[in-house]
C-alpha atoms as a PDB file:
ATOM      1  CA  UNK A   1      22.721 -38.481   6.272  1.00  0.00           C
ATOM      2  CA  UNK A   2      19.863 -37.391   8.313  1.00  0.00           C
ATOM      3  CA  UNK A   3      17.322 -36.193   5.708  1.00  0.00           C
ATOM      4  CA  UNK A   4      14.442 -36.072   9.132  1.00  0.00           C
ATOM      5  CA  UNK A   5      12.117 -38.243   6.954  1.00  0.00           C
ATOM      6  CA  UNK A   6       9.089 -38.302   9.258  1.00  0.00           C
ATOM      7  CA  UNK A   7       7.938 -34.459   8.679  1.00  0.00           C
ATOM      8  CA  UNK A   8       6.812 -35.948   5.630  1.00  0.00           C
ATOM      9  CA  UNK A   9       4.207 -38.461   7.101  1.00  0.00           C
ATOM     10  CA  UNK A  10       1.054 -37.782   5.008  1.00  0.00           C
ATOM     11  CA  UNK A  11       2.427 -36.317   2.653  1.00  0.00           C
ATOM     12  CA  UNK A  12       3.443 -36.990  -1.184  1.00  0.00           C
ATOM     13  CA  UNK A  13       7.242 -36.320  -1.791  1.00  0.00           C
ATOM     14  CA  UNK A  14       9.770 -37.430  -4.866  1.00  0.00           C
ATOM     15  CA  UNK A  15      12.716 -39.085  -3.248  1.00  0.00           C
ATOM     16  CA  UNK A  16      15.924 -40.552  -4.863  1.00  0.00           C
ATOM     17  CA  UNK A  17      16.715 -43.641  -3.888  1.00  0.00           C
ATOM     18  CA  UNK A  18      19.653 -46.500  -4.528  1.00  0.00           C
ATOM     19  CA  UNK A  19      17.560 -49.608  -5.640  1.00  0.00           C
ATOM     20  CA  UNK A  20      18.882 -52.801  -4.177  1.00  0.00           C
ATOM     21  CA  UNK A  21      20.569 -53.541  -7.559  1.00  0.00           C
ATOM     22  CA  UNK A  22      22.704 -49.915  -6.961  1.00  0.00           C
ATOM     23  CA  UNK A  23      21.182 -47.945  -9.025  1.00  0.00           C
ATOM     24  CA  UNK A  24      19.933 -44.678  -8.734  1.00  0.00           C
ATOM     25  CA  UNK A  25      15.996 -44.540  -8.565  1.00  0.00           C
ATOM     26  CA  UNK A  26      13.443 -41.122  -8.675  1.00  0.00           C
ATOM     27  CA  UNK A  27       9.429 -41.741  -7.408  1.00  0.00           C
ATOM     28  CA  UNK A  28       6.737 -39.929  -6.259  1.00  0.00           C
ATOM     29  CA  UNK A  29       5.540 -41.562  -3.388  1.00  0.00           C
ATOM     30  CA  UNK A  30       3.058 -41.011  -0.430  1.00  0.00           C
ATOM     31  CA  UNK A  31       4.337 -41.287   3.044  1.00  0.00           C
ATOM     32  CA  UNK A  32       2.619 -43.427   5.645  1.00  0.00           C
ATOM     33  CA  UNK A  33       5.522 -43.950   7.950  1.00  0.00           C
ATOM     34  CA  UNK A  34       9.246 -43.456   9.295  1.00  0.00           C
ATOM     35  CA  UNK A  35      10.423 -46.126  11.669  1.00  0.00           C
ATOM     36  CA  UNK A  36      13.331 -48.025  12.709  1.00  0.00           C
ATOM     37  CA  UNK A  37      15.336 -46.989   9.327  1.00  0.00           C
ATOM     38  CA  UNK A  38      12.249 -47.670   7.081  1.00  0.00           C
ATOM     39  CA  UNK A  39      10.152 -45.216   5.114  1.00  0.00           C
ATOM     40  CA  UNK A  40       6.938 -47.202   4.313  1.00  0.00           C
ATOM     41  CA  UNK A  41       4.848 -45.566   1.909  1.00  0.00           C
ATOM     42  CA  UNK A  42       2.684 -45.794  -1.409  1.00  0.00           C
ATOM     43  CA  UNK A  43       4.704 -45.561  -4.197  1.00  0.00           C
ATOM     44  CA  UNK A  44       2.663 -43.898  -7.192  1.00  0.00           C
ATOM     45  CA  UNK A  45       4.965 -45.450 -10.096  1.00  0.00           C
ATOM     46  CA  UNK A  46       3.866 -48.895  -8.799  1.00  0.00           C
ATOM     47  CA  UNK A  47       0.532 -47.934  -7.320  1.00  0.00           C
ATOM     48  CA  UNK A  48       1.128 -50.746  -4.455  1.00  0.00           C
ATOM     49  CA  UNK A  49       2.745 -50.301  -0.871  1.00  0.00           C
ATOM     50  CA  UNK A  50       6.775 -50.272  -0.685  1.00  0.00           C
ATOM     51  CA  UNK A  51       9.030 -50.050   2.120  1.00  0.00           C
ATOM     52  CA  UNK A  52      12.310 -48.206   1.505  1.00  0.00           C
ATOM     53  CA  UNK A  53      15.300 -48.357   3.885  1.00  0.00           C
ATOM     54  CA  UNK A  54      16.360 -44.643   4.858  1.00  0.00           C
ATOM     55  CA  UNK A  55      19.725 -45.144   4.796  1.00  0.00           C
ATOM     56  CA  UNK A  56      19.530 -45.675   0.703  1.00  0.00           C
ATOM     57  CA  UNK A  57      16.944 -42.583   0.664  1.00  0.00           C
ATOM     58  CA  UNK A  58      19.618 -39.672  -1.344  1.00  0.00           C
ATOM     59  CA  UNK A  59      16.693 -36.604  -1.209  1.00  0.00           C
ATOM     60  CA  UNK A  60      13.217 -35.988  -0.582  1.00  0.00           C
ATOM     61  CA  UNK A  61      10.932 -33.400  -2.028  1.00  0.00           C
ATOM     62  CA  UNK A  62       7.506 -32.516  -1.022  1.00  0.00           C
ATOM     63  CA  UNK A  63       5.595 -32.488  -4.243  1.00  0.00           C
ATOM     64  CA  UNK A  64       3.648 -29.206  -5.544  1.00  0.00           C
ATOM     65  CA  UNK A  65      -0.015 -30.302  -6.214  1.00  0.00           C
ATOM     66  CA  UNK A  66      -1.060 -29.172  -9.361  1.00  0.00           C
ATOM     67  CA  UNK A  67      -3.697 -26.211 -10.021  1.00  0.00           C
ATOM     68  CA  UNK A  68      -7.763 -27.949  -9.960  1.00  0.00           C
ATOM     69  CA  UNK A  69      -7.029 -26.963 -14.163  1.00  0.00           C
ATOM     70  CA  UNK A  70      -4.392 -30.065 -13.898  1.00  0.00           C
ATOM     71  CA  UNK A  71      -1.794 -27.337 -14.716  1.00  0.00           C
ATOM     72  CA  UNK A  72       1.439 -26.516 -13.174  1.00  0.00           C
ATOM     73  CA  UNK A  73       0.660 -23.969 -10.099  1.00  0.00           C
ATOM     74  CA  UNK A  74       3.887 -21.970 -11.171  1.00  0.00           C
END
């Protein structure tokens, strides 16, 4: 599956991921890089760096920022 990960460098997206352990994973991360079948980025649930192999990477989904009232922008 060629999700073309890199158009998100920058950027914050969800993705849904298989964890090592198989399961089925959602987070909001930030994107710093696509390379060589790894997404490295910040992941927000963690607040630390995290490398995710793309191959394991189910979607991606550029995040909406909220409205400057902190409310949904919808």
């Amino acid at each position: 599956m060629d999700l073309k990960l890199g158009k998100y460098v920058g950027h914050t997206v969800d993705i849904v991921y298989i964890d090592g352990r198989g399961r089925i994973t959602k987070r909001a991360v930030q994107v710093r890089a696509v390379q060589g079948g790894v997404m490295k980025a910040f992941c927000l649930h963690r607040r630390a760096p995290r490398r995710f192999r793309t191959d394991h990477i189910l979607a991606a989904m550029p995040v909406r920022p909220a409205s400057v009232s902190g409310r949904d922008a919808g």
